[in-house]
N, C-alpha and C. Protein backbone atom coordinates (compact mmCIF):
# COMPACT_ATOMS: atom_id res chain seq x y z
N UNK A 1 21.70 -37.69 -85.65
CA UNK A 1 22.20 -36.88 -84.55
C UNK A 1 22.42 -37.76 -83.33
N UNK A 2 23.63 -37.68 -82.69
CA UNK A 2 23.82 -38.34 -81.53
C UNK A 2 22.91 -38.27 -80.03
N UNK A 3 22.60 -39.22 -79.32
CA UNK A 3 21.86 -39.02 -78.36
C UNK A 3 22.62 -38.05 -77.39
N UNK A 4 21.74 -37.13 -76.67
CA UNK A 4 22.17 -35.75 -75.94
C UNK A 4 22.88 -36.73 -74.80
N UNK A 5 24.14 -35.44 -74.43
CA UNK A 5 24.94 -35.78 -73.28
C UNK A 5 23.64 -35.34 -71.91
N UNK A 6 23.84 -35.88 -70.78
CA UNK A 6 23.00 -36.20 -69.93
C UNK A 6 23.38 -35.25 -69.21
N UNK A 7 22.31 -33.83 -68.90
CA UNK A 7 23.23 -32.57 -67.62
C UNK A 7 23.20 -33.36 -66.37
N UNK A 8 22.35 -34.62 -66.12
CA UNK A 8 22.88 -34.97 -65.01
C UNK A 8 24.07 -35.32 -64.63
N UNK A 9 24.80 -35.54 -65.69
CA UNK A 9 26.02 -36.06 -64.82
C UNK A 9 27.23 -34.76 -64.30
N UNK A 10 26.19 -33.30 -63.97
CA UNK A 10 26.96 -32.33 -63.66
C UNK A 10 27.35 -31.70 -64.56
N UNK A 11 28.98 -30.92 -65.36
CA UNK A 11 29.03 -30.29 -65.95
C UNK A 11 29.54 -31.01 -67.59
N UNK A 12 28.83 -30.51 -68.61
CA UNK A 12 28.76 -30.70 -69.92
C UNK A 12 30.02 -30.50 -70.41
N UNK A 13 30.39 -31.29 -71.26
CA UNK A 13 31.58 -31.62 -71.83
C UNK A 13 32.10 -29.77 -72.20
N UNK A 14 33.51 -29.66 -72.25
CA UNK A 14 33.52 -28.58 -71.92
C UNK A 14 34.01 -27.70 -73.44
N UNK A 15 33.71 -28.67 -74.54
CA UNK A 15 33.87 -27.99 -75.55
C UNK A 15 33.23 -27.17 -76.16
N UNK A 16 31.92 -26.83 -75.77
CA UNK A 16 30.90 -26.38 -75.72
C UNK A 16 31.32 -24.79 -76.08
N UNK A 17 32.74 -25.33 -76.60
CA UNK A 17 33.28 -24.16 -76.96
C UNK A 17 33.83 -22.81 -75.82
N UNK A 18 35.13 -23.66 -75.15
CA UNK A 18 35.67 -23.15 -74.29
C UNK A 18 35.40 -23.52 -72.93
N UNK A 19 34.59 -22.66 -72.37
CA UNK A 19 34.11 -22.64 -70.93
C UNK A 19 32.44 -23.02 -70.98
N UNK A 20 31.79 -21.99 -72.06
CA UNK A 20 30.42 -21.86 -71.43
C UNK A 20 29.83 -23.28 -72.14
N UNK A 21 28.91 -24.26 -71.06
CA UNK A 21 28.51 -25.34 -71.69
C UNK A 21 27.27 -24.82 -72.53
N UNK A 22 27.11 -23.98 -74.00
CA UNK A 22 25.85 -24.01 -74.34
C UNK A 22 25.80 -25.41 -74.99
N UNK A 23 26.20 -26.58 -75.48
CA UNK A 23 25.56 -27.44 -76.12
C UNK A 23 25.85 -28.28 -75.17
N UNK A 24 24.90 -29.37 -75.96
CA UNK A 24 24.50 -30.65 -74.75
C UNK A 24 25.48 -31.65 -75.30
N UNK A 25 26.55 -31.30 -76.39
CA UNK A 25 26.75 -32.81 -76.58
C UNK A 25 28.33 -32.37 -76.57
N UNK A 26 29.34 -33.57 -76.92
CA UNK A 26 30.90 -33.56 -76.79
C UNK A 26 30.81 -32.68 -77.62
N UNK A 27 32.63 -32.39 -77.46
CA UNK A 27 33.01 -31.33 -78.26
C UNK A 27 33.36 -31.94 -79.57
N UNK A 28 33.86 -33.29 -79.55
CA UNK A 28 34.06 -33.91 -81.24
C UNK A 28 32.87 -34.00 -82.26
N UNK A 29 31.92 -34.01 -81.58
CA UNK A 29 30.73 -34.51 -82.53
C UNK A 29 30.24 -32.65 -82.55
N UNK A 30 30.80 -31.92 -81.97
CA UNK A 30 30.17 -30.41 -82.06
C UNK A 30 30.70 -29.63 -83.41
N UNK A 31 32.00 -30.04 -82.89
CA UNK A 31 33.32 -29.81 -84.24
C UNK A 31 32.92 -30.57 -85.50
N UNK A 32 32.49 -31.79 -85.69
CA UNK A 32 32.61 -32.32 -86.64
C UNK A 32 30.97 -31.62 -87.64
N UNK A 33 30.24 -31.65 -86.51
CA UNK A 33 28.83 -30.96 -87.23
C UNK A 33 28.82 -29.51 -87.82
N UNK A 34 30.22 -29.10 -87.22
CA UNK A 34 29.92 -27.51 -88.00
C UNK A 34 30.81 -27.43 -89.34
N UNK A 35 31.89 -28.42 -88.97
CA UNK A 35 32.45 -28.72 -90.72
C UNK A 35 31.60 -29.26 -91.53
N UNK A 36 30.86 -30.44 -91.21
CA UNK A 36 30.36 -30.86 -91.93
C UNK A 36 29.09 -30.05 -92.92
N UNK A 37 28.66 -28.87 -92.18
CA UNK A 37 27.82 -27.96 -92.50
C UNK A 37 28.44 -27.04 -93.38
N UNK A 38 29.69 -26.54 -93.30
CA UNK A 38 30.22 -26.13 -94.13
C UNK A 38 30.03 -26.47 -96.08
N UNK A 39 29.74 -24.71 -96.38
CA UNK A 39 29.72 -25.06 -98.08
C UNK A 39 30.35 -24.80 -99.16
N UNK A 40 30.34 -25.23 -100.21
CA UNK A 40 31.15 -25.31 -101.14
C UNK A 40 32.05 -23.74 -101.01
N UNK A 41 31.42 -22.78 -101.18
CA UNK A 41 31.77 -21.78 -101.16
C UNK A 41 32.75 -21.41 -100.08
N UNK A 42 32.08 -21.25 -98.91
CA UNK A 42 33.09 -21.34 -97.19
C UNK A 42 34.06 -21.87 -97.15
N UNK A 43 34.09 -22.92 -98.00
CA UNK A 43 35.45 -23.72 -97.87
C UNK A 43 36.52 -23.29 -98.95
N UNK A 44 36.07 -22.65 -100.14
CA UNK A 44 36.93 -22.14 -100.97
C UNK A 44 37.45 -20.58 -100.08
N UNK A 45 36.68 -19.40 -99.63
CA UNK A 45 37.09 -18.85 -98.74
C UNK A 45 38.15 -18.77 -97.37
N UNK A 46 37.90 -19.96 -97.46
CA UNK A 46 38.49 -20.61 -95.81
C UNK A 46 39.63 -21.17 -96.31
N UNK A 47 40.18 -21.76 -97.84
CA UNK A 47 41.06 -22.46 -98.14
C UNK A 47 41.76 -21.39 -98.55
N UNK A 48 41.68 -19.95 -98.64
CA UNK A 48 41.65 -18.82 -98.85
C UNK A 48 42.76 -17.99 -98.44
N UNK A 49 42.47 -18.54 -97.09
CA UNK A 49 42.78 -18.23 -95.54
C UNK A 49 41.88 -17.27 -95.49
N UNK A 50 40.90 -16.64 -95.34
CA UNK A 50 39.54 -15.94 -95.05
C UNK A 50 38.86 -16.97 -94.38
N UNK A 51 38.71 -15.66 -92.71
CA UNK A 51 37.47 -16.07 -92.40
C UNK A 51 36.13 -15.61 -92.39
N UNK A 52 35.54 -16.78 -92.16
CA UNK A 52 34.10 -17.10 -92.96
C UNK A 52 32.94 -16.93 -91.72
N UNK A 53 31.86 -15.83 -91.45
CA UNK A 53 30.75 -15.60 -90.43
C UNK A 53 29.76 -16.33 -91.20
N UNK A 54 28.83 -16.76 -90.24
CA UNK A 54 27.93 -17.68 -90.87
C UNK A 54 26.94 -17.98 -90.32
N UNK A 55 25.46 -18.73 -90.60
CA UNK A 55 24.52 -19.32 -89.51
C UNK A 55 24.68 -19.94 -89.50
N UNK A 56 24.78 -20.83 -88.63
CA UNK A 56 24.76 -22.74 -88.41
C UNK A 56 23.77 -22.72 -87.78
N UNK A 57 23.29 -24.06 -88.79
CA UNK A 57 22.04 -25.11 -88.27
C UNK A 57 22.25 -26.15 -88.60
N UNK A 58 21.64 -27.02 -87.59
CA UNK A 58 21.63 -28.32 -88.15
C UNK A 58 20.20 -28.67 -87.69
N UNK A 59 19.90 -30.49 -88.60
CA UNK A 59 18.36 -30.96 -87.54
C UNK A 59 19.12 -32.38 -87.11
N UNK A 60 17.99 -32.96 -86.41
CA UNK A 60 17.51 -33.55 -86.15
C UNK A 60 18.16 -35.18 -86.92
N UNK A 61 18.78 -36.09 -86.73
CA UNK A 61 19.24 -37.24 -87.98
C UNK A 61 18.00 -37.61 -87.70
N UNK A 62 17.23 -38.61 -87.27
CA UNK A 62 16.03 -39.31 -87.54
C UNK A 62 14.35 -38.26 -87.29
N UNK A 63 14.54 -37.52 -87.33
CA UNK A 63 13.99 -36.10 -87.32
C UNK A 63 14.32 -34.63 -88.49
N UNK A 64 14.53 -35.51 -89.86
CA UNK A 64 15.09 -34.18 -90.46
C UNK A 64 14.52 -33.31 -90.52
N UNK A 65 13.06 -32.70 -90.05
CA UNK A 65 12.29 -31.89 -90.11
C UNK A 65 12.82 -30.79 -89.01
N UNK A 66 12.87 -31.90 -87.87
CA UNK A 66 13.20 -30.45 -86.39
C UNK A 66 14.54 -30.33 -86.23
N UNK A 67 14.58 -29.04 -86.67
CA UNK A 67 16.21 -28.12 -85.47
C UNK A 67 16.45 -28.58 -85.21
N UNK A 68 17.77 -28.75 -85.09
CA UNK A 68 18.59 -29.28 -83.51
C UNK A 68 19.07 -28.21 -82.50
N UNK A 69 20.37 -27.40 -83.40
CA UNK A 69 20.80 -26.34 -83.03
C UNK A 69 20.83 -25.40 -84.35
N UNK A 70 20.99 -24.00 -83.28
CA UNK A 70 21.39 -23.02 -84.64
C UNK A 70 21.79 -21.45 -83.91
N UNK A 71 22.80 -20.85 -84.60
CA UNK A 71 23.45 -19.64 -84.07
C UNK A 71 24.22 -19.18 -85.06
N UNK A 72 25.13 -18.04 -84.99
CA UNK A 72 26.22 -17.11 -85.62
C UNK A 72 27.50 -18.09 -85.36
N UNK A 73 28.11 -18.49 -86.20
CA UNK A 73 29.43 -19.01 -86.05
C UNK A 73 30.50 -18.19 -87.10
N UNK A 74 31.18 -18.59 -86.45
CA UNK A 74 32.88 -17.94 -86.92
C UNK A 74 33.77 -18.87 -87.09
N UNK A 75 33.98 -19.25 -88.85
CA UNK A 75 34.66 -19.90 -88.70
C UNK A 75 36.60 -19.57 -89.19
N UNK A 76 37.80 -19.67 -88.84
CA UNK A 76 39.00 -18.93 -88.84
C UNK A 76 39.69 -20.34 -89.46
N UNK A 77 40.88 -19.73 -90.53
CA UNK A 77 41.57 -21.15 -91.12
C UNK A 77 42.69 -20.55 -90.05
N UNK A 78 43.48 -21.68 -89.78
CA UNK A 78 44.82 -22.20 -88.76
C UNK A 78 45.96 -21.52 -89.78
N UNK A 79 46.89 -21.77 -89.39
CA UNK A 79 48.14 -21.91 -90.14
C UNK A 79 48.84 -23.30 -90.47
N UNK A 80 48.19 -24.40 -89.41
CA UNK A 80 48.27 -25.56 -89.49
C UNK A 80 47.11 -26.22 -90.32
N UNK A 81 46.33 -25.79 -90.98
CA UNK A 81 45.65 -26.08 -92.24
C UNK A 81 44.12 -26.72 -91.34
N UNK A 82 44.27 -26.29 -90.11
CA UNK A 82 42.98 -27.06 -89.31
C UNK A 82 42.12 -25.43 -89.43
N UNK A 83 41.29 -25.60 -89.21
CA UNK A 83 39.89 -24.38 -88.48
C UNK A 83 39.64 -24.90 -87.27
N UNK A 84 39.46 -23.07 -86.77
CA UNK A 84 38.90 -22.89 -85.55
C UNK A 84 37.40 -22.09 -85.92
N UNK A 85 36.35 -22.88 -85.10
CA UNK A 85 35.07 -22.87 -84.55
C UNK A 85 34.66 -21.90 -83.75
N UNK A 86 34.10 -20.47 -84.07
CA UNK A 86 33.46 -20.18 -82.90
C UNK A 86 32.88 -19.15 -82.42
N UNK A 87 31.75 -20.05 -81.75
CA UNK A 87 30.14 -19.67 -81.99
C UNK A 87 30.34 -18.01 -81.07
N UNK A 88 29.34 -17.08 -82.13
CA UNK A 88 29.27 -16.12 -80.79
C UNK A 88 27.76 -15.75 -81.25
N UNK A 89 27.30 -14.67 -80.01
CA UNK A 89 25.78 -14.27 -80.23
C UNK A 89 25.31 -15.79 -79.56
N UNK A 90 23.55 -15.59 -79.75
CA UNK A 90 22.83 -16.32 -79.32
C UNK A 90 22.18 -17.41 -79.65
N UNK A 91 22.60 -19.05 -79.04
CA UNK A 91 22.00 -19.99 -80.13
C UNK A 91 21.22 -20.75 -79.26
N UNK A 92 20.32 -21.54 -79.51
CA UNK A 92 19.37 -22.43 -79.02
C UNK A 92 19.77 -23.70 -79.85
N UNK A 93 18.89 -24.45 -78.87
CA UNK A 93 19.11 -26.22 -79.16
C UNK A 93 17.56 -26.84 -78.76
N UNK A 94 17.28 -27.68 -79.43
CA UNK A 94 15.88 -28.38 -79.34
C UNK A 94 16.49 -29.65 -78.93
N UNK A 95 15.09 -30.16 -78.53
CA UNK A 95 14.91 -31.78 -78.65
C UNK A 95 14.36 -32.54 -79.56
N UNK A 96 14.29 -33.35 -79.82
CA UNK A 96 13.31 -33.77 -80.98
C UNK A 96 12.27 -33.32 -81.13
N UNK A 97 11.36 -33.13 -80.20
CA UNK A 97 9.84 -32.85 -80.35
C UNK A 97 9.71 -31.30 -80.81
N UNK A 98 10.81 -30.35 -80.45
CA UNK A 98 11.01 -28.90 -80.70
C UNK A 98 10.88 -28.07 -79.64
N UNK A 99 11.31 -28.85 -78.14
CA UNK A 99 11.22 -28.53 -76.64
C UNK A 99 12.66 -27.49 -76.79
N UNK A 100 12.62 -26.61 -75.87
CA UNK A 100 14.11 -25.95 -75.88
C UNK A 100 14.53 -26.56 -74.61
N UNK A 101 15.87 -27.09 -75.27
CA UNK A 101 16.53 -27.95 -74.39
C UNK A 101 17.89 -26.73 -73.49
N UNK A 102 18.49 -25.84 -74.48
CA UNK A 102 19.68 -24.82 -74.07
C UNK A 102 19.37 -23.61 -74.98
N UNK A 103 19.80 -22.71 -74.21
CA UNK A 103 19.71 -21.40 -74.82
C UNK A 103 21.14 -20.29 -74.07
N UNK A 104 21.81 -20.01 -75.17
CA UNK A 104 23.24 -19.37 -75.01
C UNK A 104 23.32 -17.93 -75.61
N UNK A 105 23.96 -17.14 -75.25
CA UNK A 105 24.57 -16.32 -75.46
C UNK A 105 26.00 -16.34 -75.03
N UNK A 106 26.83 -16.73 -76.13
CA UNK A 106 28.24 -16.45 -76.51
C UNK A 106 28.88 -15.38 -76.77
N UNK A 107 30.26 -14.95 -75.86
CA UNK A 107 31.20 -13.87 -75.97
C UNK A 107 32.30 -14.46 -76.27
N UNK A 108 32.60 -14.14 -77.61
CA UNK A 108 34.04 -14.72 -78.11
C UNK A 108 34.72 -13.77 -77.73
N UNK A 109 36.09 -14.42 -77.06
CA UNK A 109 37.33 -13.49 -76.33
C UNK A 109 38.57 -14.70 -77.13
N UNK A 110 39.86 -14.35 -76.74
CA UNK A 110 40.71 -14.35 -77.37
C UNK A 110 41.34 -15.65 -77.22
N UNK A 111 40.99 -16.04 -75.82
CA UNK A 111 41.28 -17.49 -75.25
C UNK A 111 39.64 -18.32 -75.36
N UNK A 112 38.76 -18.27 -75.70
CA UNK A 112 37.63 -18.68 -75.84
C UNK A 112 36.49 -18.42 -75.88
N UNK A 113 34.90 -18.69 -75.59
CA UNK A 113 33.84 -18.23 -75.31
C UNK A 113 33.47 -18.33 -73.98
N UNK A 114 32.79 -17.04 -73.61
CA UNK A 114 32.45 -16.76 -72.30
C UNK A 114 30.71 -16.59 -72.49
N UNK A 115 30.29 -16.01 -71.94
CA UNK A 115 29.34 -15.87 -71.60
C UNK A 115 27.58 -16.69 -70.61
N UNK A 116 26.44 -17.02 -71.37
CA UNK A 116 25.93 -16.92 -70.34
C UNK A 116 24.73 -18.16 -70.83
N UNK A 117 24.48 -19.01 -70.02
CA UNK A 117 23.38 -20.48 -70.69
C UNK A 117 22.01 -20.71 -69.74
N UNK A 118 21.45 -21.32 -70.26
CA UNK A 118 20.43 -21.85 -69.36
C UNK A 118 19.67 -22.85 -69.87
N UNK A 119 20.03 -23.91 -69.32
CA UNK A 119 19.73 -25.39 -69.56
C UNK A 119 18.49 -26.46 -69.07
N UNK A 120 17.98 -27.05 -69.90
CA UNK A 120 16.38 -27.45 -69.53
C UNK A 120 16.73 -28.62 -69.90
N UNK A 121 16.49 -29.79 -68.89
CA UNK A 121 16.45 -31.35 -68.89
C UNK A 121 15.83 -32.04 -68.22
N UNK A 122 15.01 -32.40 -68.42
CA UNK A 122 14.05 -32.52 -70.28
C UNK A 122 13.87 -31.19 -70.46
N UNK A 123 13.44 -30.75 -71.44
CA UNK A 123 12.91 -29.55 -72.06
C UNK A 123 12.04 -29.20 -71.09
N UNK A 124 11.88 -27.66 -70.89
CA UNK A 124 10.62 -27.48 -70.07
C UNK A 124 11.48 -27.38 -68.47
N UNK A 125 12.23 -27.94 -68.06
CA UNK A 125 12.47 -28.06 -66.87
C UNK A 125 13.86 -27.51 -66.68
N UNK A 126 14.18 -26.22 -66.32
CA UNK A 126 15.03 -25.51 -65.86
C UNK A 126 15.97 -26.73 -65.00
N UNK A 127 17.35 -26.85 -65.17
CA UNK A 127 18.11 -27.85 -64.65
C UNK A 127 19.22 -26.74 -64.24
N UNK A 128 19.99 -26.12 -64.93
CA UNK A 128 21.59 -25.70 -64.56
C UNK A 128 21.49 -24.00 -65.17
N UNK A 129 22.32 -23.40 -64.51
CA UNK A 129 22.58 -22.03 -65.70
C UNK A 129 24.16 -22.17 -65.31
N UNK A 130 24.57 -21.69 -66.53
CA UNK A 130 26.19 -21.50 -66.82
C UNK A 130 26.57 -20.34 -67.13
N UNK A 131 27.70 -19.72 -66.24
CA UNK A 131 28.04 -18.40 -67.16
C UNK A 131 29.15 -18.56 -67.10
N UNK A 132 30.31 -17.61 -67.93
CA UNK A 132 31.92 -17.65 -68.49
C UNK A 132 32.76 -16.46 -68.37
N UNK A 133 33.36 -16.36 -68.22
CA UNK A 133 34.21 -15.08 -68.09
C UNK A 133 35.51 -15.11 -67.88
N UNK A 134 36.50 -14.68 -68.19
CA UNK A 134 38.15 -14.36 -68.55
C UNK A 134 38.30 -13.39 -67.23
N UNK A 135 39.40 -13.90 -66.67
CA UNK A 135 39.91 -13.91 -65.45
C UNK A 135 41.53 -14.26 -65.41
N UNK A 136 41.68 -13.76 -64.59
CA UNK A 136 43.69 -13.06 -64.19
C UNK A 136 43.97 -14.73 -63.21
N UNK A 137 44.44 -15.68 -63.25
CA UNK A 137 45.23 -16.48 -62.65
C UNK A 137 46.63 -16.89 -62.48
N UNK A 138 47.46 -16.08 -61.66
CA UNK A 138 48.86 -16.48 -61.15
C UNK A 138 49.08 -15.47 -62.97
N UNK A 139 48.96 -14.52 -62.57
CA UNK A 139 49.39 -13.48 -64.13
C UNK A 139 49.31 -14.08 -65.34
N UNK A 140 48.25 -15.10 -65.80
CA UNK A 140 47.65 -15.42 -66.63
C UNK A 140 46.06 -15.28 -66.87
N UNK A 141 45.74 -15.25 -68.38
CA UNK A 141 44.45 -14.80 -68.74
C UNK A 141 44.17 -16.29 -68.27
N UNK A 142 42.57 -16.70 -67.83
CA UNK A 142 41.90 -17.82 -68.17
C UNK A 142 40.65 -17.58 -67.95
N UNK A 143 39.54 -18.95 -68.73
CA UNK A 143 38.49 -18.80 -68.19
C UNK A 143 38.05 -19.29 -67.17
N UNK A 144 36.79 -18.62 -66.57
CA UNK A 144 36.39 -19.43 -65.50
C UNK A 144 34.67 -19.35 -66.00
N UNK A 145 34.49 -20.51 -65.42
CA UNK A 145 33.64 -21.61 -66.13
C UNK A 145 32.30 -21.52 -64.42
N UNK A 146 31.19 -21.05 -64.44
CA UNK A 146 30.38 -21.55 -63.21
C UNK A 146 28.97 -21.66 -63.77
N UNK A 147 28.80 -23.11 -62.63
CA UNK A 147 27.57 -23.48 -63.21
C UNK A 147 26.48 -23.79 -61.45
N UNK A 148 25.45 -23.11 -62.10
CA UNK A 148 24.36 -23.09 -60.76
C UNK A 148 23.00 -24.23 -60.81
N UNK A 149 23.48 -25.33 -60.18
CA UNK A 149 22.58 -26.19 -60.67
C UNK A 149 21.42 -26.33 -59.35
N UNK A 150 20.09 -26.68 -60.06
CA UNK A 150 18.95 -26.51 -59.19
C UNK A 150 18.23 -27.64 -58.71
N UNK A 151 17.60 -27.46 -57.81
CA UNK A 151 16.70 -28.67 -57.94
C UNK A 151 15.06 -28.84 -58.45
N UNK A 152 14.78 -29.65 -58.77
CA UNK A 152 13.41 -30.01 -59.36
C UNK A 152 12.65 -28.81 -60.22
N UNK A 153 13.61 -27.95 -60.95
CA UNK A 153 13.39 -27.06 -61.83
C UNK A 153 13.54 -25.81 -60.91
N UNK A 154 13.84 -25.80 -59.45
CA UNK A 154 12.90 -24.19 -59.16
C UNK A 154 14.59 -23.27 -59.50
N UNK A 155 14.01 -22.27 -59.57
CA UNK A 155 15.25 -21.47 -60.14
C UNK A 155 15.78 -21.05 -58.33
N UNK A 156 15.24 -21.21 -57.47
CA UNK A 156 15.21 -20.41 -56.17
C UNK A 156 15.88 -21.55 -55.02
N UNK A 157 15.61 -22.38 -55.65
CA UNK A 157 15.98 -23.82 -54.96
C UNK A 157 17.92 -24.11 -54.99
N UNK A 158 18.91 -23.93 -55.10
CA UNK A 158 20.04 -24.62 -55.65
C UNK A 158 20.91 -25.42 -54.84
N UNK A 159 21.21 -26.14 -55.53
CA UNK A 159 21.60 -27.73 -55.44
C UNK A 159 22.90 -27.74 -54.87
N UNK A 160 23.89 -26.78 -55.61
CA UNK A 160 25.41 -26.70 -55.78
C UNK A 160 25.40 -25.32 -56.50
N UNK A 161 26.65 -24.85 -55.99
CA UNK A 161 27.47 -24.25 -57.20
C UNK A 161 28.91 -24.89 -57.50
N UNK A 162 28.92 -24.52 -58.83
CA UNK A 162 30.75 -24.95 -59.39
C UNK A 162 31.47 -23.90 -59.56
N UNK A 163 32.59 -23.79 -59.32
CA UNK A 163 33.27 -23.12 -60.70
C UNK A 163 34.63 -24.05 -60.85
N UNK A 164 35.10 -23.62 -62.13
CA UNK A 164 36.12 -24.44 -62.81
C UNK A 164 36.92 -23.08 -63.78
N UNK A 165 38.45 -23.38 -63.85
CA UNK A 165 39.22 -22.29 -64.39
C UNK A 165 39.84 -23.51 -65.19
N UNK A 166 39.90 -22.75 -66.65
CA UNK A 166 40.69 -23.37 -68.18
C UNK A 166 41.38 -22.50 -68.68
N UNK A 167 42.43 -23.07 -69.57
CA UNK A 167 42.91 -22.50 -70.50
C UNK A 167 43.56 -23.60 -71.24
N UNK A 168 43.50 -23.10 -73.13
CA UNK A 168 43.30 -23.99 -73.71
C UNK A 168 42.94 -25.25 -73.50
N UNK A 169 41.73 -25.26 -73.17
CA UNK A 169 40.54 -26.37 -72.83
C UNK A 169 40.85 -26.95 -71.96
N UNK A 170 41.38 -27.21 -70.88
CA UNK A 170 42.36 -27.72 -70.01
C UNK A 170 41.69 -27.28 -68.32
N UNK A 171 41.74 -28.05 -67.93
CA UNK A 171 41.35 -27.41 -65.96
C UNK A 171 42.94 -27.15 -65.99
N UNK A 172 42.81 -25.48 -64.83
CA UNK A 172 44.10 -25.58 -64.41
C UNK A 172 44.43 -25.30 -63.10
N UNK A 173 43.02 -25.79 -62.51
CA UNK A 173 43.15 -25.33 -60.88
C UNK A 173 41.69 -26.70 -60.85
N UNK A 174 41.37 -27.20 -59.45
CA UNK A 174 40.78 -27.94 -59.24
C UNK A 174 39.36 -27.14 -58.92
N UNK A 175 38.53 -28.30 -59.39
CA UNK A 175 37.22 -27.42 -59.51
C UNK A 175 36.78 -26.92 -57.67
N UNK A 176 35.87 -25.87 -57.40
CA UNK A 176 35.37 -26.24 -56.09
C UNK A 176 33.75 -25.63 -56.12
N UNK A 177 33.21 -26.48 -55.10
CA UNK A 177 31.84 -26.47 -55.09
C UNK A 177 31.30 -26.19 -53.67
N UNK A 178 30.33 -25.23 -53.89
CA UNK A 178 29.80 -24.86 -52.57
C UNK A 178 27.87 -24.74 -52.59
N UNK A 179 27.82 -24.49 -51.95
CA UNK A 179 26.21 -24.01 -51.83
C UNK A 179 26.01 -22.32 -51.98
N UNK A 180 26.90 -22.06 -52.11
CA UNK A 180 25.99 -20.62 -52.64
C UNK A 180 27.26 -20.40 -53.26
N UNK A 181 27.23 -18.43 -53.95
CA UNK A 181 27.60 -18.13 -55.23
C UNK A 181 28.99 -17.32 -54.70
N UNK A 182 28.91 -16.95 -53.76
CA UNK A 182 29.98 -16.30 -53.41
C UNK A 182 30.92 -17.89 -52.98
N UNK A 183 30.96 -18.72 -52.87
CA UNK A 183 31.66 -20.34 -52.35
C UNK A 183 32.34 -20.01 -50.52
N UNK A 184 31.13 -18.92 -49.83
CA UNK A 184 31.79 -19.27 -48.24
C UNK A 184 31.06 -20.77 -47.52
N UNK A 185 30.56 -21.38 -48.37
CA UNK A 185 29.87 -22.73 -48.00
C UNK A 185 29.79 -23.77 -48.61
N UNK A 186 31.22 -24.31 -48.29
CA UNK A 186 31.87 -25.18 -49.19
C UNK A 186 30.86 -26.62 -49.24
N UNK A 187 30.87 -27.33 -50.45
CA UNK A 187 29.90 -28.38 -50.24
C UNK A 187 30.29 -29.66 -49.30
N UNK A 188 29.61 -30.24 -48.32
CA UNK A 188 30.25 -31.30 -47.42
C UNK A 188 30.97 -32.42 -47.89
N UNK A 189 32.21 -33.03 -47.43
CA UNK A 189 32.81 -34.44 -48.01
C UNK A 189 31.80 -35.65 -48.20
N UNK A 190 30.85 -35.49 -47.33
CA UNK A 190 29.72 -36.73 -47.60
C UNK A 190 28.08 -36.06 -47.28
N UNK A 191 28.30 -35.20 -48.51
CA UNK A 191 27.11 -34.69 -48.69
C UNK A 191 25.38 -35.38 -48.97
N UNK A 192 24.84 -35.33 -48.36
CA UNK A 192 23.53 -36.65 -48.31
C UNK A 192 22.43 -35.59 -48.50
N UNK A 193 21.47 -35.19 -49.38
CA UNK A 193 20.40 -35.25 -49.16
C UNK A 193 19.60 -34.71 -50.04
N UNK A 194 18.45 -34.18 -50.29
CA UNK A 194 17.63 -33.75 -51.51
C UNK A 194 18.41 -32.72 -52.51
N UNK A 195 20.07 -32.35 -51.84
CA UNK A 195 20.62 -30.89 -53.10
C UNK A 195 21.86 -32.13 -53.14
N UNK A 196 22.05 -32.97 -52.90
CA UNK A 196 23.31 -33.88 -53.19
C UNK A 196 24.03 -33.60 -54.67
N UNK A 197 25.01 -33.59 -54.72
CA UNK A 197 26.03 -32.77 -55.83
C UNK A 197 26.35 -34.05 -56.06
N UNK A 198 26.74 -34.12 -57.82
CA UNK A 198 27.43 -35.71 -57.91
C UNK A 198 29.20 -35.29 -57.93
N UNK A 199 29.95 -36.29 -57.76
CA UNK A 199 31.64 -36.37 -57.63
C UNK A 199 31.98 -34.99 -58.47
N UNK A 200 32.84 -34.19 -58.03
CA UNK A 200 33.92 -33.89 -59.17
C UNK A 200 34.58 -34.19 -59.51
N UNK A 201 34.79 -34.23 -60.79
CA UNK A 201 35.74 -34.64 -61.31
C UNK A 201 36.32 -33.48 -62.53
N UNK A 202 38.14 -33.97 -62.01
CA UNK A 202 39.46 -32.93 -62.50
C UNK A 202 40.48 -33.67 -63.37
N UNK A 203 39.78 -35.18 -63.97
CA UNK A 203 40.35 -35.83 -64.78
C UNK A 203 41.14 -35.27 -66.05
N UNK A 204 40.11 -33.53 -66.43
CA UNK A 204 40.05 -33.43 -67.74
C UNK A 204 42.11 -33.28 -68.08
């Protein structure tokens, strides 16, 4: 298993299946772990064109004993002979030791997963919560993606807020960040001090 993406560096790769970041790691190595989990059977179904509901789990590579992750997945064959991924209901993620590192509840909608996370880094230590939701932009569906990150675990304490709007995995408006949830307190250009927000970035 690949070493976990770091929530410090702000918001988690955003494949995490759409908007909501429940997993800690890229979206290629997310994708590739749920095919690879795939079984003999699922895949004759799926080659089918049937789609296939399922549990996914995986562990641990130098840890085959502990979890890694595990939830309800959905998996759908393409017309282009690829599958689409995707997770709904509620999944958790460990660390090696069997710390809960993320815990999700997924709403599959039509353009992606929405719903609602809460993220511990290291385990044990409340870091970020994420929630998702489908939203009207310039008379288009998209998601919007916000994440409430804290400091030194306290849930009461926060650091920043984000939000970010996608469609097909994509930013399509620039992220903005403020200090509270409604965003009338936009975060400063040279913000300094114990809630310091790191760069945004709209590379994606």
């Amino acid at each position: 298993m690949r070493k976990l993406f770091s929530l410090k560096s702000g918001w988690l790769a955003v494949g995490f299946c759409g908007v909501l970041g429940a997993s800690c790691v890229p979206q290629a190595f997310e994708q590739a772990d749920y095919k690879s989990h795939l079984t003999p059977n699922e895949k004759t179904e799926l080659a089918a064109g049937r789609t296939v509901n399922k549990m996914h789990s995986s562990y641990w590579r130098f840890h085959p004993s502990q979890l890694y992750w595990a939830g309800p997945l959905r998996v759908k064959p393409l017309p282009n002979g690829k599958l689409k991924f995707i997770p709904f209901g509620n999944w958790k993620q460990y660390d090696e030791k069997g710390g809960l590192l993320c815990e999700s509840t997924y709403i599959a909608t039509d353009i992606g997963s929405a719903g609602h996370s809460r993220m511990h880094y290291p385990a044990g230590f409340l870091q970020a919560v994420t929630d998702g939701w489908v939203a009207q932009l310039n008379g288009d569906s998209v998601l919007v993606g916000r994440i409430v990150q804290f400091n030194g675990g306290n849930e009461k304490d926060t650091a920043y807020v984000e939000k970010r709007w996608f469609k097909n995995g994509k930013s399509v408006r620039p992220a903005v960040r403020s200090l509270d949830l409604q965003g009338l307190r936009p975060v400063p250009k040279h913000y300094k001090s114990a809630r310091q927000a790191p760069a945004a970035d709209d590379s994606r």
